[in-house]
C-alpha atoms as a PDB file:
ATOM      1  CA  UNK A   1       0.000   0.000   0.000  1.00  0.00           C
ATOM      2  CA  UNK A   2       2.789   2.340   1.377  1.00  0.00           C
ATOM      3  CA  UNK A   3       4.360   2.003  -2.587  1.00  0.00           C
ATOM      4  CA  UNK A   4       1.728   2.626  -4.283  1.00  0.00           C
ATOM      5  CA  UNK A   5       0.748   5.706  -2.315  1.00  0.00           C
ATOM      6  CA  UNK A   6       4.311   7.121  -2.887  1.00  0.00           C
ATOM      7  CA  UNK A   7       4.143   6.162  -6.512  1.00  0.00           C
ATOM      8  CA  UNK A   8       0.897   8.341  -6.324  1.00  0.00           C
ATOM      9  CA  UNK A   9       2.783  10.691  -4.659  1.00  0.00           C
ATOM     10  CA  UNK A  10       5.807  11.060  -7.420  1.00  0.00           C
ATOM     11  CA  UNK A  11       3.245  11.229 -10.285  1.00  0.00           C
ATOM     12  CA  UNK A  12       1.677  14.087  -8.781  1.00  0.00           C
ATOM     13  CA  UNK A  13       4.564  16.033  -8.236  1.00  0.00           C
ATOM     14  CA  UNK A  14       5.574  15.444 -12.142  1.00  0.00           C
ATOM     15  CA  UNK A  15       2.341  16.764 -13.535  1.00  0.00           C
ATOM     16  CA  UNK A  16       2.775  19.796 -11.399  1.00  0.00           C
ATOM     17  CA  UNK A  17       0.035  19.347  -8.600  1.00  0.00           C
ATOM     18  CA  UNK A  18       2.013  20.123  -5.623  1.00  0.00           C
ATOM     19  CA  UNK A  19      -0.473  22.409  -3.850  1.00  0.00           C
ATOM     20  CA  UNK A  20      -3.989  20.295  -4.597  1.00  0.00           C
ATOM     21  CA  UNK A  21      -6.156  19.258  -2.343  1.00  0.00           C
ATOM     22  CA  UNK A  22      -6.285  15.767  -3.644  1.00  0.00           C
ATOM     23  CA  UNK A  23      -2.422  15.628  -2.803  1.00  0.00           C
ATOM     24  CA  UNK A  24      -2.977  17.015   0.425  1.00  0.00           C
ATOM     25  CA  UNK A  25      -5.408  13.904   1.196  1.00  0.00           C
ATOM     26  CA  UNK A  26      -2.620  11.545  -0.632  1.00  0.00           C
ATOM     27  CA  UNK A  27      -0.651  12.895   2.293  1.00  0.00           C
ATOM     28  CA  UNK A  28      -2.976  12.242   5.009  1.00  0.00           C
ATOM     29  CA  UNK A  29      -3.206   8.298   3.737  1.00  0.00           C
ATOM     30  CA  UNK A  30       0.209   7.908   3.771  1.00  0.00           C
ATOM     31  CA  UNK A  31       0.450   9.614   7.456  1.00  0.00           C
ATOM     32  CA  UNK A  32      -2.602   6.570   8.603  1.00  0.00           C
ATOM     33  CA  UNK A  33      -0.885   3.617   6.610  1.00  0.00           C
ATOM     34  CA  UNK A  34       2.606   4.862   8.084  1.00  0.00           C
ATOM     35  CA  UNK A  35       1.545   5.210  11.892  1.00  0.00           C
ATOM     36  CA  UNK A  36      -0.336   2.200  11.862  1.00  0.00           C
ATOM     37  CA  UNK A  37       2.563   0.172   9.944  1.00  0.00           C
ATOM     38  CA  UNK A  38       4.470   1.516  13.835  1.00  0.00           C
ATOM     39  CA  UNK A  39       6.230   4.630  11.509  1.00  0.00           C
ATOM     40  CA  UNK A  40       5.255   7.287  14.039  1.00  0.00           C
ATOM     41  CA  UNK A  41       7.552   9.703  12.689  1.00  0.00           C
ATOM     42  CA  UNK A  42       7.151   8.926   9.027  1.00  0.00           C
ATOM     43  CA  UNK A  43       3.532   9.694  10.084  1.00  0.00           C
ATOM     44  CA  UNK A  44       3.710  12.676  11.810  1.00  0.00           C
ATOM     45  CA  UNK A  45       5.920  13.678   8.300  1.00  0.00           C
ATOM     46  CA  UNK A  46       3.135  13.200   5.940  1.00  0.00           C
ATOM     47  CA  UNK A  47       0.338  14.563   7.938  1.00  0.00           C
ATOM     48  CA  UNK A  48       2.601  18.034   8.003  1.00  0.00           C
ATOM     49  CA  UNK A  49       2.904  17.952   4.620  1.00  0.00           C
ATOM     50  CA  UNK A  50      -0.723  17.273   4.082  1.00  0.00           C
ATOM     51  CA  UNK A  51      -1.342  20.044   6.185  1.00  0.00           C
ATOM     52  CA  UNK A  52       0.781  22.575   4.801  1.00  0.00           C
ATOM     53  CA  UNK A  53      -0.835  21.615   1.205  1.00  0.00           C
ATOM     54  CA  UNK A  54      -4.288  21.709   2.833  1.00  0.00           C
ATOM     55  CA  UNK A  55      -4.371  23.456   6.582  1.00  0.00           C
ATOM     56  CA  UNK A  56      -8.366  22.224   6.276  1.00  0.00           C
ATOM     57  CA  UNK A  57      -7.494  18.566   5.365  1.00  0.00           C
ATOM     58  CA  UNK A  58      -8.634  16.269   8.106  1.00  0.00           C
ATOM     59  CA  UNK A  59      -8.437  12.253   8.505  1.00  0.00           C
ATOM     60  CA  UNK A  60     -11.287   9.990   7.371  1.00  0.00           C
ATOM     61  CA  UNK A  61     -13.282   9.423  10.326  1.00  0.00           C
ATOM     62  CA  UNK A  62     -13.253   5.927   9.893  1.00  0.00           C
ATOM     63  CA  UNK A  63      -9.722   5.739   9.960  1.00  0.00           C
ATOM     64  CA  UNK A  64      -9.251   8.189  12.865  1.00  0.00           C
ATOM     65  CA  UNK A  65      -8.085   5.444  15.803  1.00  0.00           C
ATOM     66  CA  UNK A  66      -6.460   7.126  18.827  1.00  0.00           C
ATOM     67  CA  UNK A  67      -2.938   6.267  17.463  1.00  0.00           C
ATOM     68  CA  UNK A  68      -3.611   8.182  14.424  1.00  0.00           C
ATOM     69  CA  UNK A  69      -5.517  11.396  15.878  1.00  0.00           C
ATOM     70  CA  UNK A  70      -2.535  11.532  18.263  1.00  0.00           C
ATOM     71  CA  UNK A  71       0.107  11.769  15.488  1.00  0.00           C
ATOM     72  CA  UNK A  72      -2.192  14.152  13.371  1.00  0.00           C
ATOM     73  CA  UNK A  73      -2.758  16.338  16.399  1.00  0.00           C
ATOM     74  CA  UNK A  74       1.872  16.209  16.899  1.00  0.00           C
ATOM     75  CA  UNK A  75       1.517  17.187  13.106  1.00  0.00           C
ATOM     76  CA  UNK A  76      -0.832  20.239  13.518  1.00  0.00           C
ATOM     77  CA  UNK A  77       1.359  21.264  16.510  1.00  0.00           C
ATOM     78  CA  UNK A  78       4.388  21.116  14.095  1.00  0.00           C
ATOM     79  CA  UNK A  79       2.722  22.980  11.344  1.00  0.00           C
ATOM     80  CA  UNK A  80       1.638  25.777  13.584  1.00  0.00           C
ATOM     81  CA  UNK A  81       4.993  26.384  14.714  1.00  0.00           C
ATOM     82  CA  UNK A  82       6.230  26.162  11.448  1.00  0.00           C
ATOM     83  CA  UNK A  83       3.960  28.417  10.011  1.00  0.00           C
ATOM     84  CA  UNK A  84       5.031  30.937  13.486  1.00  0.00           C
ATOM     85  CA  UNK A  85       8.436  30.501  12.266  1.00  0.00           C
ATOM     86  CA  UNK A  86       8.079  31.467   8.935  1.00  0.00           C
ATOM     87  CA  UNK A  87       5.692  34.353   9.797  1.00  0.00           C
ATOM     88  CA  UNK A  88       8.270  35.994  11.933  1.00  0.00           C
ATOM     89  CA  UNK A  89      10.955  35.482   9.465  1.00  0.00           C
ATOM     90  CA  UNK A  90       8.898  37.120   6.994  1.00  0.00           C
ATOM     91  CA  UNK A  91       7.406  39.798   9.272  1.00  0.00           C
ATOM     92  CA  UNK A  92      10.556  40.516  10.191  1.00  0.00           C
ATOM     93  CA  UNK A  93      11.817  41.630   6.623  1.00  0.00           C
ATOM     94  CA  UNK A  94       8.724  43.055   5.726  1.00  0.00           C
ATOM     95  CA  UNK A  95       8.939  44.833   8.903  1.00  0.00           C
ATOM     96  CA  UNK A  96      12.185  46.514   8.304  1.00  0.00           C
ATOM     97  CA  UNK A  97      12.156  46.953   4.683  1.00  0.00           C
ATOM     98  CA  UNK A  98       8.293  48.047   3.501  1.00  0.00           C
ATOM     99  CA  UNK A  99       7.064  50.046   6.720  1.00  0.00           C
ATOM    100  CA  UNK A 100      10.127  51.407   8.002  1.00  0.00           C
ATOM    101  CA  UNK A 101       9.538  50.134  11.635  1.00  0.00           C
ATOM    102  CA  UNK A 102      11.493  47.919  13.344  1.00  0.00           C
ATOM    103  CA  UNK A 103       9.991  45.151  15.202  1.00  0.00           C
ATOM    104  CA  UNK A 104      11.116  43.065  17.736  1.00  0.00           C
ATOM    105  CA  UNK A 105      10.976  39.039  16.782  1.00  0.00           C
ATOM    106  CA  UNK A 106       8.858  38.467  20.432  1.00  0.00           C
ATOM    107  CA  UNK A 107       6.210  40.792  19.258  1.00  0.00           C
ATOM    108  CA  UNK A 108       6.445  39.558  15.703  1.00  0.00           C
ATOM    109  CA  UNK A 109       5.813  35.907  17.791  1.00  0.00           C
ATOM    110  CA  UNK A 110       3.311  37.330  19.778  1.00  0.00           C
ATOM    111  CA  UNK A 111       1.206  37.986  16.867  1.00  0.00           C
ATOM    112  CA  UNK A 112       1.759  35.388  14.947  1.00  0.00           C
ATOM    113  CA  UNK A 113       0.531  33.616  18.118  1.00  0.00           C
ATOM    114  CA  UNK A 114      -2.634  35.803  18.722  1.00  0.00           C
ATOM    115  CA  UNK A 115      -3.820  34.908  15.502  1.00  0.00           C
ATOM    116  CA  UNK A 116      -3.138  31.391  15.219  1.00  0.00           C
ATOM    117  CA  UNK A 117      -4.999  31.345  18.626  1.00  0.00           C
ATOM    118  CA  UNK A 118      -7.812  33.790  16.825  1.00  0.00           C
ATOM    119  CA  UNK A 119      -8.138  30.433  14.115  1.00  0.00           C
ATOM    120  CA  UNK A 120      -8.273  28.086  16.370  1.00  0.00           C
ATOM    121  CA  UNK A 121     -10.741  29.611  18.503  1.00  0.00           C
ATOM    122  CA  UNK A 122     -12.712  30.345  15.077  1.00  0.00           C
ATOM    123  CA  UNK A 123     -12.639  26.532  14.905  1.00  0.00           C
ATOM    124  CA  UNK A 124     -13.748  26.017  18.208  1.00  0.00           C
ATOM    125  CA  UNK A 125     -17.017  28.835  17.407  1.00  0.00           C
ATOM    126  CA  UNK A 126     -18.524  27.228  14.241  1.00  0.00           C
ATOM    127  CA  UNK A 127     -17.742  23.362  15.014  1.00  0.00           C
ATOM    128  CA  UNK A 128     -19.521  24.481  18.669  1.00  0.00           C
ATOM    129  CA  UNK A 129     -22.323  26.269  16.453  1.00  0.00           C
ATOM    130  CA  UNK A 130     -22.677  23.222  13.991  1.00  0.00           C
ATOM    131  CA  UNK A 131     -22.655  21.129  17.728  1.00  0.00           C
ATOM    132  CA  UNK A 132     -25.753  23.217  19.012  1.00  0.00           C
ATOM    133  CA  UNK A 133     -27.610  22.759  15.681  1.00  0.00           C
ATOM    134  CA  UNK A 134     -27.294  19.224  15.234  1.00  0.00           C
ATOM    135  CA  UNK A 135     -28.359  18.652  19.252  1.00  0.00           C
ATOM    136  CA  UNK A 136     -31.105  21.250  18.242  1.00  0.00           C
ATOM    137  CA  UNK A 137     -32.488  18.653  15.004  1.00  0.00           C
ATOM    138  CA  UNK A 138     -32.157  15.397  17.013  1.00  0.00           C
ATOM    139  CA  UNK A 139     -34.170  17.475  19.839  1.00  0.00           C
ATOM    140  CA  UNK A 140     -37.288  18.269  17.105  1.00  0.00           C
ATOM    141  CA  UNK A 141     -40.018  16.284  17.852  1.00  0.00           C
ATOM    142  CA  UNK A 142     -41.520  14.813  14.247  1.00  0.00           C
ATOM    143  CA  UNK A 143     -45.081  15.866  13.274  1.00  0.00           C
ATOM    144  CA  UNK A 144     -47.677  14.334  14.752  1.00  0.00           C
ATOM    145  CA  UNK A 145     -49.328  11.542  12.722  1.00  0.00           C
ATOM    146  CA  UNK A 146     -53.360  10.874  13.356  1.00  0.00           C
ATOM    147  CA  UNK A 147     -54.747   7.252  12.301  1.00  0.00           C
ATOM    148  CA  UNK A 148     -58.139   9.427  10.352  1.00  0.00           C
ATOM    149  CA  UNK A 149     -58.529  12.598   9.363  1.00  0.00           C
ATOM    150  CA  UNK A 150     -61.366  15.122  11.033  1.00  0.00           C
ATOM    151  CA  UNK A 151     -63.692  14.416   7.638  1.00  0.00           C
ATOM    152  CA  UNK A 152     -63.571  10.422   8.002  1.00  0.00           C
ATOM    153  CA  UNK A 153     -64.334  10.828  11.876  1.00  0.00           C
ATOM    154  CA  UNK A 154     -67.245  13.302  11.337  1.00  0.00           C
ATOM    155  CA  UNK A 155     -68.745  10.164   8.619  1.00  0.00           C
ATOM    156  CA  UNK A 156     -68.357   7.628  11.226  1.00  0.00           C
ATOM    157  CA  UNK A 157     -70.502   9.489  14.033  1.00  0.00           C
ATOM    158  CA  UNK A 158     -73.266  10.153  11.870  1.00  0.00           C
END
């Protein structure tokens, strides 16, 4: 399975689809088949590519066992300070050079903190919004359903 994947993998990269979705998902197969072949690491590798393809990609549900959330959740972590990393790099040139300001690297940090923190706690809003409106439609009663109508009753009582 593992070859094939990375066959998959290589033919993408020829044709020029680095930064598709469908890659991104390539990834996250790769990441299940590698931590549950006992390749943590190798694992926690392709998820963070997956994710930096696709930060919305997510694991099949059927193939998210506690192993594999685990090493996608090490993978997000990764990614986010990554993506910190690379934001202060960047925010520091663009700092110095565009606006004329200079800019310490903590604050640079600090926001790239506040709004990884503002995304995550976006997350948190609309999956706890979604939450509320499924526990809202399994809480609808159905319609009530009579055995006659008014019309047949009224025939029977004459």
């Amino acid at each position: 399975m593992r070859a094939e994947i990375a066959g998959a993998l290589t033919l993408a990269k020829d044709k020029g689809l680095e930064k598709h979705a469908t890659l991104a998902q390539t990834y996250v197969l790769l990441g299940v088949v590698e931590v549950e072949d006992k390749h943590r690491d190798a694992g926690i590798s392709a998820f963070v590519k997956a994710l930096q393809i696709s930060p919305a990609v997510e694991v099949p549900a059927s193939m998210a066992k506690k192993p594999v959330k685990a090493a996608f959740a090490k993978a997000e972590d990764q990614d986010a300070t990554a993506a910190t990393k690379e934001a202060v790099a960047r925010a520091g040139q663009v700092g110095k050079q565009d606006r004329g300001e200079t800019e310490t690297k903590s604050e640079v940090k600090a926001e790239a903190k506040d709004s990884s923190d503002k995304d995550k706690a976006k997350e948190k809003a609309a999956q706890a919004e979604k939450d509320k409106q499924a526990d809202k439609e399994s809480r609808r009663r159905p319609p009530r359903r009579t055995s006659c109508s008014k019309r047949s009753r009224a025939r029977t009582n004459r």
